[in-house]
PDB file of N, CA and C in Angstrom:
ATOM      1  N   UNK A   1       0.837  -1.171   0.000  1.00  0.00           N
ATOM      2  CA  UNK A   1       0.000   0.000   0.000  1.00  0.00           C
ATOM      3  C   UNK A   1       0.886   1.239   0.000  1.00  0.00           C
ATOM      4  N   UNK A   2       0.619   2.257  -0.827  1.00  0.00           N
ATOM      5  CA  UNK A   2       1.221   3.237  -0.778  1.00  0.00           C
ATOM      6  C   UNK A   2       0.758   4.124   0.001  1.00  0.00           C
ATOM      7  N   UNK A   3       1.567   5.328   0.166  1.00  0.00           N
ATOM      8  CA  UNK A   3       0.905   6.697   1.188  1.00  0.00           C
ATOM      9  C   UNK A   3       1.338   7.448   0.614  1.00  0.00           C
ATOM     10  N   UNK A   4       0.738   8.679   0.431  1.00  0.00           N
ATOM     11  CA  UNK A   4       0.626  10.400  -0.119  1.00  0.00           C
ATOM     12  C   UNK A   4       1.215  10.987   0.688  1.00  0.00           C
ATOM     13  N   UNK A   5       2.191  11.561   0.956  1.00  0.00           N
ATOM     14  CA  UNK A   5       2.273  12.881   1.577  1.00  0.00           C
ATOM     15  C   UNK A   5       2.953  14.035   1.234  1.00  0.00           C
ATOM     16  N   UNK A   6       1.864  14.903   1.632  1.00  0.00           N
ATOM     17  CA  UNK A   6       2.322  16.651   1.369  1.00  0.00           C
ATOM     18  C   UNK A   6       3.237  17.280   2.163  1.00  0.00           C
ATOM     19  N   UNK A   7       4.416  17.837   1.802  1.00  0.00           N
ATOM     20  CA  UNK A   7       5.164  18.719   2.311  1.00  0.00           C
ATOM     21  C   UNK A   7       5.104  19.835   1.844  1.00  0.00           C
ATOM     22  N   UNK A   8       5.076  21.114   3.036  1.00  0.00           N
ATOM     23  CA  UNK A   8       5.197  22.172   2.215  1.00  0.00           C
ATOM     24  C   UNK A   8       6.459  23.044   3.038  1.00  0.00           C
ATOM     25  N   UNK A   9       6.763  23.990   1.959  1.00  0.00           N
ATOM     26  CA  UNK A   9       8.189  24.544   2.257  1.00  0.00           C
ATOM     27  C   UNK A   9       8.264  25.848   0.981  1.00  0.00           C
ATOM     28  N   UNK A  10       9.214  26.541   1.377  1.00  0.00           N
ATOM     29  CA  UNK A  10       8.957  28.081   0.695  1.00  0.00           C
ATOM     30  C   UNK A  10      10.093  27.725  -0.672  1.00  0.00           C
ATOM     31  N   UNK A  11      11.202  26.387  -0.549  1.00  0.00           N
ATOM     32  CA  UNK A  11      11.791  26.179  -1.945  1.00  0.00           C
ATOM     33  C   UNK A  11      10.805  25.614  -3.366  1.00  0.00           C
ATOM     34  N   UNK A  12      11.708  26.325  -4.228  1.00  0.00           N
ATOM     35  CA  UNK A  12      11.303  25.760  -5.345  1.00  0.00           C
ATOM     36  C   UNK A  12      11.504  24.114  -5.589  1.00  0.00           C
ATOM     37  N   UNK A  13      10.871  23.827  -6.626  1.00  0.00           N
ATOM     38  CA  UNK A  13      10.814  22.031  -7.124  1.00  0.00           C
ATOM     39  C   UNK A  13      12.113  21.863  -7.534  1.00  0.00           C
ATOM     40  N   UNK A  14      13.035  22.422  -7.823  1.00  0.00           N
ATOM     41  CA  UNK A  14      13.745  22.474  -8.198  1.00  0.00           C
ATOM     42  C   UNK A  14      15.276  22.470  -7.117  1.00  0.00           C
ATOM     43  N   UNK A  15      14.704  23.440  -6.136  1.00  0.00           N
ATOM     44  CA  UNK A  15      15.576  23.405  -4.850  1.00  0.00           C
ATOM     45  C   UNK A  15      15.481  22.623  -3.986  1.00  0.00           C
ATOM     46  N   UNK A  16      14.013  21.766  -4.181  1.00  0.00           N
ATOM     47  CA  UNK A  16      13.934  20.753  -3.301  1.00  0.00           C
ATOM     48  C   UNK A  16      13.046  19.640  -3.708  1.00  0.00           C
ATOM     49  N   UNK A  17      13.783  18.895  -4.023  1.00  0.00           N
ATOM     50  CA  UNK A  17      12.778  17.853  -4.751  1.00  0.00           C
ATOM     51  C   UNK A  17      12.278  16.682  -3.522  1.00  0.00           C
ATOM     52  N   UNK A  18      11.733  15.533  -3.971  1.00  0.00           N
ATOM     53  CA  UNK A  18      11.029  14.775  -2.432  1.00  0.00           C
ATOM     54  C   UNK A  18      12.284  14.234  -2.115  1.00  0.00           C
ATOM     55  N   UNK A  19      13.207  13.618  -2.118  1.00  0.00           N
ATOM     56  CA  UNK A  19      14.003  13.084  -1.603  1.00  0.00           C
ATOM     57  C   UNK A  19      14.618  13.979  -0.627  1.00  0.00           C
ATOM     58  N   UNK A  20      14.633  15.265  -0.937  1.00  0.00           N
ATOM     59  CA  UNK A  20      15.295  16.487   0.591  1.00  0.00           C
ATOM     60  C   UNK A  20      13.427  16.674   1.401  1.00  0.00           C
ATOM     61  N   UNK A  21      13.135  16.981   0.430  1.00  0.00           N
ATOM     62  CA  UNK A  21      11.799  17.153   1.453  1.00  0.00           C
ATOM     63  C   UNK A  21      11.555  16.149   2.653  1.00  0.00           C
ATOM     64  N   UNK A  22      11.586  14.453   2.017  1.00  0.00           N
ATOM     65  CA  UNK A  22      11.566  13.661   2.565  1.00  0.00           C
ATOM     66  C   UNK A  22      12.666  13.563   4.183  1.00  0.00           C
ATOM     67  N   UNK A  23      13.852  13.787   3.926  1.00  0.00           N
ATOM     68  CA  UNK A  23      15.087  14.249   4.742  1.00  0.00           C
ATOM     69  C   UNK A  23      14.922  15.481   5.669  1.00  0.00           C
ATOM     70  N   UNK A  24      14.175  16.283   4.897  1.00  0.00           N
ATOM     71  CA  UNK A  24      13.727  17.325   6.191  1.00  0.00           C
ATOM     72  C   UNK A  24      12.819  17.338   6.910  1.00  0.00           C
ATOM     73  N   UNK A  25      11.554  15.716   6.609  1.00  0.00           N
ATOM     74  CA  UNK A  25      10.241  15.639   7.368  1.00  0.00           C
ATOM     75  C   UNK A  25      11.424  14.508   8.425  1.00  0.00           C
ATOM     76  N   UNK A  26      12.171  13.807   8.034  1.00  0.00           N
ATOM     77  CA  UNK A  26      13.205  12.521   9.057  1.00  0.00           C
ATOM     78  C   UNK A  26      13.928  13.193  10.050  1.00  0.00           C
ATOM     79  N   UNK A  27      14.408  14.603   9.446  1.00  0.00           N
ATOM     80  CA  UNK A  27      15.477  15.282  10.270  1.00  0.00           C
ATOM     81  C   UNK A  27      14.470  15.818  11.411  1.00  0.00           C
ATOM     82  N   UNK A  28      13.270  16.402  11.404  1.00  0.00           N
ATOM     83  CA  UNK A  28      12.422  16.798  12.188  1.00  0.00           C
ATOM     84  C   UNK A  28      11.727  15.717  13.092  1.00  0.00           C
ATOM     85  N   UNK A  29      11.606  14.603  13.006  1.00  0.00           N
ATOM     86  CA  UNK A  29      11.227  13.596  13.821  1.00  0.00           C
ATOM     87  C   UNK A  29      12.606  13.396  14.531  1.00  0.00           C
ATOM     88  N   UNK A  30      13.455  13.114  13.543  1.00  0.00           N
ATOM     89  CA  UNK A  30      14.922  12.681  14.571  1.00  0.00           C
ATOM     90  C   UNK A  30      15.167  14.133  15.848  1.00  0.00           C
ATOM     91  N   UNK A  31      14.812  15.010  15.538  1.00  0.00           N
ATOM     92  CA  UNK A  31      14.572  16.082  16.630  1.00  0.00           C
ATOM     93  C   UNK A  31      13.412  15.700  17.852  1.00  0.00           C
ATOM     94  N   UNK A  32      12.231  15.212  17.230  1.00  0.00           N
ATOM     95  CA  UNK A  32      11.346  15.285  18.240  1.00  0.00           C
ATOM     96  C   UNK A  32      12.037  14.062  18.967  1.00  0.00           C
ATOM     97  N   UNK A  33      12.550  13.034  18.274  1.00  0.00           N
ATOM     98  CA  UNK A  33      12.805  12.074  19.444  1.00  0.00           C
ATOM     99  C   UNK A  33      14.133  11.557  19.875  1.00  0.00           C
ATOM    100  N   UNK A  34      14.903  12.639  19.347  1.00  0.00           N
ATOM    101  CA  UNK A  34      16.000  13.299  20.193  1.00  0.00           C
ATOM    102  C   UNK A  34      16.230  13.798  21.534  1.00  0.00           C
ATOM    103  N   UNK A  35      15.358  15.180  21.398  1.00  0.00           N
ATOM    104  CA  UNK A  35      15.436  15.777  22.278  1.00  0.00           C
ATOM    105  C   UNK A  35      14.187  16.237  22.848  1.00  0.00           C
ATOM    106  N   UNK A  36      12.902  16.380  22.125  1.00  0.00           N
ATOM    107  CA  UNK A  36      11.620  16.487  23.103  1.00  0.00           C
ATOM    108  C   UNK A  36      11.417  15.365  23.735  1.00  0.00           C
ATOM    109  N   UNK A  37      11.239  14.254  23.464  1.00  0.00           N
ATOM    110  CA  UNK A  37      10.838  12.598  23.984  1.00  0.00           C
ATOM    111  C   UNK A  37      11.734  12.517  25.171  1.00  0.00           C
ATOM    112  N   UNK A  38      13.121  13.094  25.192  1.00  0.00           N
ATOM    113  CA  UNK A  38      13.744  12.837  26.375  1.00  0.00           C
ATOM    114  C   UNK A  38      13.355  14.552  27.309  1.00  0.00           C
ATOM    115  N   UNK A  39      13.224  15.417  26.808  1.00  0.00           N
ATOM    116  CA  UNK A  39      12.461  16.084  27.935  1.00  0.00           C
ATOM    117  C   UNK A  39      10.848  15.957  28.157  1.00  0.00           C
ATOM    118  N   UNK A  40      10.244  15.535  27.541  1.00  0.00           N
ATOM    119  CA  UNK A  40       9.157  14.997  27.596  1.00  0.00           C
ATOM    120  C   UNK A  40       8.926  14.040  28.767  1.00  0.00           C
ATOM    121  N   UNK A  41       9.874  12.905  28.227  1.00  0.00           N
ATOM    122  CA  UNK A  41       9.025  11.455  29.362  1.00  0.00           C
ATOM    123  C   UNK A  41      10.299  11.454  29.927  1.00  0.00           C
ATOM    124  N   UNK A  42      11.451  11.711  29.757  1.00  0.00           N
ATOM    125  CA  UNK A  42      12.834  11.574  30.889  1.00  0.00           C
ATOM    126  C   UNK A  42      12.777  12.230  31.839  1.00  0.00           C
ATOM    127  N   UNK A  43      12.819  13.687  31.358  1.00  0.00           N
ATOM    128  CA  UNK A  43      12.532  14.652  32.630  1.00  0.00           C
ATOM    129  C   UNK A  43      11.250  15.365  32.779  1.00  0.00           C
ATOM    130  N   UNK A  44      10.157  14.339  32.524  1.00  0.00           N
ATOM    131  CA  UNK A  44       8.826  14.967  32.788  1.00  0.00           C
ATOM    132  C   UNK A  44       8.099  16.601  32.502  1.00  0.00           C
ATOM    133  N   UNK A  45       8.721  16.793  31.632  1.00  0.00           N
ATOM    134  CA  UNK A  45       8.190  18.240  31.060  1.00  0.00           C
ATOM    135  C   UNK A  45       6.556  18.114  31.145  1.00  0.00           C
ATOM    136  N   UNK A  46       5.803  17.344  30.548  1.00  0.00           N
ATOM    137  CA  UNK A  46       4.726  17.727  30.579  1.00  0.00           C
ATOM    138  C   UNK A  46       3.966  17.490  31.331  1.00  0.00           C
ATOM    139  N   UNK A  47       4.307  17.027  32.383  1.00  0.00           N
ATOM    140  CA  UNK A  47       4.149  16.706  33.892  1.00  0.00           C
ATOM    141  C   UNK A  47       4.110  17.984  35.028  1.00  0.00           C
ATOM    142  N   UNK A  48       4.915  18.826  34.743  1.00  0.00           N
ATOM    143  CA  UNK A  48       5.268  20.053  35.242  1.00  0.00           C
ATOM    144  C   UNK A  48       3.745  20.952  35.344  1.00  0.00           C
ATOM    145  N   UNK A  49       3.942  21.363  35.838  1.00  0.00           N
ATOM    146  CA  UNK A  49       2.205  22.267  36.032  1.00  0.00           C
ATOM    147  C   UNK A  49       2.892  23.649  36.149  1.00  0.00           C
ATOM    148  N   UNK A  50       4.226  24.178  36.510  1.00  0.00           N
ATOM    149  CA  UNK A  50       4.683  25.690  36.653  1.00  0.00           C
ATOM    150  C   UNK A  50       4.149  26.327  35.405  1.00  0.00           C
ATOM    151  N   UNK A  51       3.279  27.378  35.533  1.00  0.00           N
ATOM    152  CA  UNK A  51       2.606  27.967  34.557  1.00  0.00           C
ATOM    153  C   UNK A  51       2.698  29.762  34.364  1.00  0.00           C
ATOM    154  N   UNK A  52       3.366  29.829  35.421  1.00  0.00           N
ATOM    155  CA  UNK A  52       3.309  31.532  35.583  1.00  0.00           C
ATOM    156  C   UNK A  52       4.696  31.986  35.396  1.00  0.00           C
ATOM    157  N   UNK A  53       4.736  33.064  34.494  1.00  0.00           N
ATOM    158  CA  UNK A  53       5.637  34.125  34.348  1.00  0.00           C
ATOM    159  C   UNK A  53       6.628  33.700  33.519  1.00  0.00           C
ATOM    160  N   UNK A  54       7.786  33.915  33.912  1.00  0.00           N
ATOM    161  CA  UNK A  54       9.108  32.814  33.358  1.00  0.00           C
ATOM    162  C   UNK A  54       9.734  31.682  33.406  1.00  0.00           C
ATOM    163  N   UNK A  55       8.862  31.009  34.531  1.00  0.00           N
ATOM    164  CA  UNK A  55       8.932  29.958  35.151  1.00  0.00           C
ATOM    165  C   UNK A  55       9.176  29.096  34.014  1.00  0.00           C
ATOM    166  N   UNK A  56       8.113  28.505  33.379  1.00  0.00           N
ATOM    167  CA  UNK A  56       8.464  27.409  32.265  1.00  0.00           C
ATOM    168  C   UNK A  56       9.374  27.651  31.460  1.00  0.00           C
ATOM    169  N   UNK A  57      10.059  29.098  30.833  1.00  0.00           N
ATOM    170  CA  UNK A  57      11.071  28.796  30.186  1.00  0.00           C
ATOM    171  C   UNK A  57      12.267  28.512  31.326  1.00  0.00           C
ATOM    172  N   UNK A  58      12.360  29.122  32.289  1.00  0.00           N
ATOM    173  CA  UNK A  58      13.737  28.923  32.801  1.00  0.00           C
ATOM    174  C   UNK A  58      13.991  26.984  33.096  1.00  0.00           C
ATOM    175  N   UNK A  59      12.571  26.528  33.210  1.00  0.00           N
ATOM    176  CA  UNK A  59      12.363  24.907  33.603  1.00  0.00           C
ATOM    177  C   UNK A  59      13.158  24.292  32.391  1.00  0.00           C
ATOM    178  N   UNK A  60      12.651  25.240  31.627  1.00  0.00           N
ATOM    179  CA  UNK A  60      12.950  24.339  29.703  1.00  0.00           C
ATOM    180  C   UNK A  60      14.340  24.494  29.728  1.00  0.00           C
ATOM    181  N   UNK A  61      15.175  25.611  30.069  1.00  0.00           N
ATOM    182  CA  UNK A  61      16.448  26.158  29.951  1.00  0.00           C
ATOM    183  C   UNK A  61      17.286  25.394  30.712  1.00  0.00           C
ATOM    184  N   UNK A  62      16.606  25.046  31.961  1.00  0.00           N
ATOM    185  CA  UNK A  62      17.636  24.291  33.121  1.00  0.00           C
ATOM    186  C   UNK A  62      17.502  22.591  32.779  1.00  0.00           C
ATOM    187  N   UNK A  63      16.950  22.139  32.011  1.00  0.00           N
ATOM    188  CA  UNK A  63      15.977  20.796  31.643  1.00  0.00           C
ATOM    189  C   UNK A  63      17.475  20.571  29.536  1.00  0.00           C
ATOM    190  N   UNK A  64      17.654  22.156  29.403  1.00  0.00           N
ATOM    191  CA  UNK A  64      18.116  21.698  28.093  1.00  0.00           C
ATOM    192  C   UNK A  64      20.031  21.454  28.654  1.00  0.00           C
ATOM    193  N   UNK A  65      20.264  22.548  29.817  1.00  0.00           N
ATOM    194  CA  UNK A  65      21.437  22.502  30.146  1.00  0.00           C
ATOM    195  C   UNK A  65      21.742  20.851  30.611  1.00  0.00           C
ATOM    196  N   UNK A  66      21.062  20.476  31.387  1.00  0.00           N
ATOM    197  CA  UNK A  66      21.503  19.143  32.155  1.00  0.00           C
ATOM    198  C   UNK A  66      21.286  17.976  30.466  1.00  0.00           C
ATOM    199  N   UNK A  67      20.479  18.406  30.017  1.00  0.00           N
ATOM    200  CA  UNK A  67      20.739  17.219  28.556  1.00  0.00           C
ATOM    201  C   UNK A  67      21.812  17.798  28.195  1.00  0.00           C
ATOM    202  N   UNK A  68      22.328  18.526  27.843  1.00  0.00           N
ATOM    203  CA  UNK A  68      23.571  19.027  26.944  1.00  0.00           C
ATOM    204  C   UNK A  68      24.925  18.954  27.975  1.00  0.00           C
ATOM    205  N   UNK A  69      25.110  18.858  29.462  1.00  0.00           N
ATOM    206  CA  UNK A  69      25.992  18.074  30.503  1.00  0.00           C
ATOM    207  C   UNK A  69      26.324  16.260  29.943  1.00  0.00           C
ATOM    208  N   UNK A  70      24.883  15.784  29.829  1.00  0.00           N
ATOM    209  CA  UNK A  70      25.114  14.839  29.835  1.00  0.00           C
ATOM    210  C   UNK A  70      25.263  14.153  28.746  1.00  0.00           C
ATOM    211  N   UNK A  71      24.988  14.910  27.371  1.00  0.00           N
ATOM    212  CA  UNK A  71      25.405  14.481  26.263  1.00  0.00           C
ATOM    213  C   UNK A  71      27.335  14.708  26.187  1.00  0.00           C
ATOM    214  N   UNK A  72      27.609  15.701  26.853  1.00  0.00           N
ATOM    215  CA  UNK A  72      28.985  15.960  26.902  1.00  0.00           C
ATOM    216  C   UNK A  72      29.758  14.942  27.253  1.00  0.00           C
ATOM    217  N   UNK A  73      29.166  14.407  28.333  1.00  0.00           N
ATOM    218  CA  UNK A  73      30.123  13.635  29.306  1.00  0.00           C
ATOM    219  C   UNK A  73      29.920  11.829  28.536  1.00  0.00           C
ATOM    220  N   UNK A  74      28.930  11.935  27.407  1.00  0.00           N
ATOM    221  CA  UNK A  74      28.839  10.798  26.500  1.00  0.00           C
ATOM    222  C   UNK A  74      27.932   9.813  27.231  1.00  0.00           C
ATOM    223  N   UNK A  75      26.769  10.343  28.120  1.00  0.00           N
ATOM    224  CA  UNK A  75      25.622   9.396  28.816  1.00  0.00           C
ATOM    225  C   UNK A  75      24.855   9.173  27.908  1.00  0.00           C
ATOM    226  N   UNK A  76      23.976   8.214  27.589  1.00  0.00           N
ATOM    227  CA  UNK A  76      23.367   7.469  26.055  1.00  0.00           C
ATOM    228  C   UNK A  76      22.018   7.233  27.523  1.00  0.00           C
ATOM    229  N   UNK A  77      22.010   6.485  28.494  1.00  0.00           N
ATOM    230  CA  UNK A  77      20.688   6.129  29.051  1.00  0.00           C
ATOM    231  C   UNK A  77      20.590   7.589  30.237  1.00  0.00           C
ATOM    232  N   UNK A  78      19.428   8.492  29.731  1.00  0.00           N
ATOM    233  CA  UNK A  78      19.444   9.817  30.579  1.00  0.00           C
ATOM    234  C   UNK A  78      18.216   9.211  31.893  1.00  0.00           C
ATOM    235  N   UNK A  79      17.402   8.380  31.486  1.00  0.00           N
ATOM    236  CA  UNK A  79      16.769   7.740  33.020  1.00  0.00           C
ATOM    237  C   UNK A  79      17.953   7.433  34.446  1.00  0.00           C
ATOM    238  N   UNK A  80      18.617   6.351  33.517  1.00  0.00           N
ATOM    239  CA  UNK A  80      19.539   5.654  34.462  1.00  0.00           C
ATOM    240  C   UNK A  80      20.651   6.782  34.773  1.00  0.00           C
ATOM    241  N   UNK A  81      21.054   7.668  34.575  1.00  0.00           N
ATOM    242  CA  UNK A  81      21.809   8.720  34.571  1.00  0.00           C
ATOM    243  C   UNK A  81      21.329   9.669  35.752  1.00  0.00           C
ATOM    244  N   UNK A  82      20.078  10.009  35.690  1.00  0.00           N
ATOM    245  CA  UNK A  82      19.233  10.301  36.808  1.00  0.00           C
ATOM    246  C   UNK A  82      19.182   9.664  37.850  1.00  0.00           C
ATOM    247  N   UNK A  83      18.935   8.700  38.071  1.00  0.00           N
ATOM    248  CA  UNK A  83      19.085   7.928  39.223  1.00  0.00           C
ATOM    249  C   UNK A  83      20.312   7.691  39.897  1.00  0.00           C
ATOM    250  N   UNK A  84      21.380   7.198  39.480  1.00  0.00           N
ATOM    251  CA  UNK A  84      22.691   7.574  39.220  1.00  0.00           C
ATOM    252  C   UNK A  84      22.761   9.058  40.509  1.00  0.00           C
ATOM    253  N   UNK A  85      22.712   9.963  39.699  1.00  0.00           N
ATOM    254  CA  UNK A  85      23.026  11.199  40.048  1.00  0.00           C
ATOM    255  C   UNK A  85      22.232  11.582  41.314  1.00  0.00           C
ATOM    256  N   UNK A  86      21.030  11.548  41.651  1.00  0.00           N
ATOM    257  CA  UNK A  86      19.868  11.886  42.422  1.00  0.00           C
ATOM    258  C   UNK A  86      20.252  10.762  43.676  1.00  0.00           C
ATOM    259  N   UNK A  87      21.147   9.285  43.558  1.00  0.00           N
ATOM    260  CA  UNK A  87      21.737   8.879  44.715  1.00  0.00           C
ATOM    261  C   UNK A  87      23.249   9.602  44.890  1.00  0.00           C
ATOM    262  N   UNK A  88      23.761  10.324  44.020  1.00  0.00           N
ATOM    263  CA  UNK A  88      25.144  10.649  44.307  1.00  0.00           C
ATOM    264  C   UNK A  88      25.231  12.417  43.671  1.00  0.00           C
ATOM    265  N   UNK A  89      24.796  13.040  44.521  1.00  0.00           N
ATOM    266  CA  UNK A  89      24.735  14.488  44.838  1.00  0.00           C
ATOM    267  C   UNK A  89      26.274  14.952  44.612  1.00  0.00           C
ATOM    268  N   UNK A  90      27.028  14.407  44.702  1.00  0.00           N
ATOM    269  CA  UNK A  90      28.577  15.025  44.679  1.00  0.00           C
ATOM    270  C   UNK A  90      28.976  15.018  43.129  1.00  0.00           C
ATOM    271  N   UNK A  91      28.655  13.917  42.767  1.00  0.00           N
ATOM    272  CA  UNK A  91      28.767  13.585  41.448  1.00  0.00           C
ATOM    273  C   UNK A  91      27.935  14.679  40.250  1.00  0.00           C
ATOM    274  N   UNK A  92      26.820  14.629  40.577  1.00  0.00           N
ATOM    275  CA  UNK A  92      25.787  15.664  39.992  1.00  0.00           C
ATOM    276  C   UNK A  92      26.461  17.246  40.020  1.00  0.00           C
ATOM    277  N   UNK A  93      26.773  17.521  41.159  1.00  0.00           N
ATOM    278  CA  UNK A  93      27.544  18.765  41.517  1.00  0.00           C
ATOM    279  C   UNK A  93      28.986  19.069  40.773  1.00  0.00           C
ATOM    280  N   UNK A  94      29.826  17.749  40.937  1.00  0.00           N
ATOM    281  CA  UNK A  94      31.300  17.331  39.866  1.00  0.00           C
ATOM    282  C   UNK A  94      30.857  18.022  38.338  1.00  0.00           C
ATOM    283  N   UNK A  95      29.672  17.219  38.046  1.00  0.00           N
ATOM    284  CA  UNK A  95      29.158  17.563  36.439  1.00  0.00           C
ATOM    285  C   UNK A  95      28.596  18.786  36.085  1.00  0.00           C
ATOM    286  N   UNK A  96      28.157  19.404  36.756  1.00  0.00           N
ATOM    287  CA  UNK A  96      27.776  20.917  36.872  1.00  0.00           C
ATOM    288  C   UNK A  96      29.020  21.705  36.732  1.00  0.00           C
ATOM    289  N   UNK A  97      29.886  21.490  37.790  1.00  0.00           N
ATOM    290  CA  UNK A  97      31.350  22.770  38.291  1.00  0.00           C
ATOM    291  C   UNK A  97      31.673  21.985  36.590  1.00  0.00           C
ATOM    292  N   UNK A  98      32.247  20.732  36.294  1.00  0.00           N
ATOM    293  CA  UNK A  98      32.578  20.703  35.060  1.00  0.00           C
ATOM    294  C   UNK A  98      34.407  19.338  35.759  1.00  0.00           C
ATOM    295  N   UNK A  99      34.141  19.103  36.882  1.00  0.00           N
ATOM    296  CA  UNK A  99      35.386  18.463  37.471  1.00  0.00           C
ATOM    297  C   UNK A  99      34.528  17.060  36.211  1.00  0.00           C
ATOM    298  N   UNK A 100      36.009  16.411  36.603  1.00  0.00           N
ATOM    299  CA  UNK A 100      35.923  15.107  36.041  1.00  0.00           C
ATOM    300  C   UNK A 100      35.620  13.827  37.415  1.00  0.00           C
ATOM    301  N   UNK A 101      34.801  13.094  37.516  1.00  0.00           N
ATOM    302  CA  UNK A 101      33.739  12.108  38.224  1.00  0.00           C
ATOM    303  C   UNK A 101      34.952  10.914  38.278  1.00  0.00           C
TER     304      UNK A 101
END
């Protein structure tokens, strides 16, 4: 069975034929479940109820720093990484200042 789908985008047919189109609808999923899915269900973003003022961005900001710590330091499971860290407070603190664990 085949499937239809429409992309739309401000290039010409010419600047973008389906095979990039296609690559830029993959590159956009590989984002959502990159990096929303792990602030999503890892660190419970939509779980969060803080609703007032600046609150949710600074949540989003402090939520993108600790993914981008732990992509540094080359952590692949960010659950188990959490747990990890949340029993060993010194360690969590090590990865913050930027010491080596």
């Amino acid at each position: 069975m085949d499937e239809v789908v429409y992309g739309l985008t401000s290039l010409t047919a010419d600047e973008a034929g389906p095979e990039q189109v296609l690559d830029f609808v993959r590159g956009q999923w590989g984002i959502e479940n990159g990096l929303h899915y792990r602030r999503d269900a890892t660190l419970r973003e939509d779980w969060c109820c803080v609703r007032i003022g600046h609150a949710p961005q600074m949540l989003t900001l402090i939520n993108n720093v600790v993914l981008g710590l732990l992509l540094r330091r080359g952590v692949r499971n960010v659950p188990e990484a959490r747990r990890r860290f949340a029993a060993h407070l010194n360690e969590a603190v090590q990865l913050i200042l930027g010491s080596s664990v």
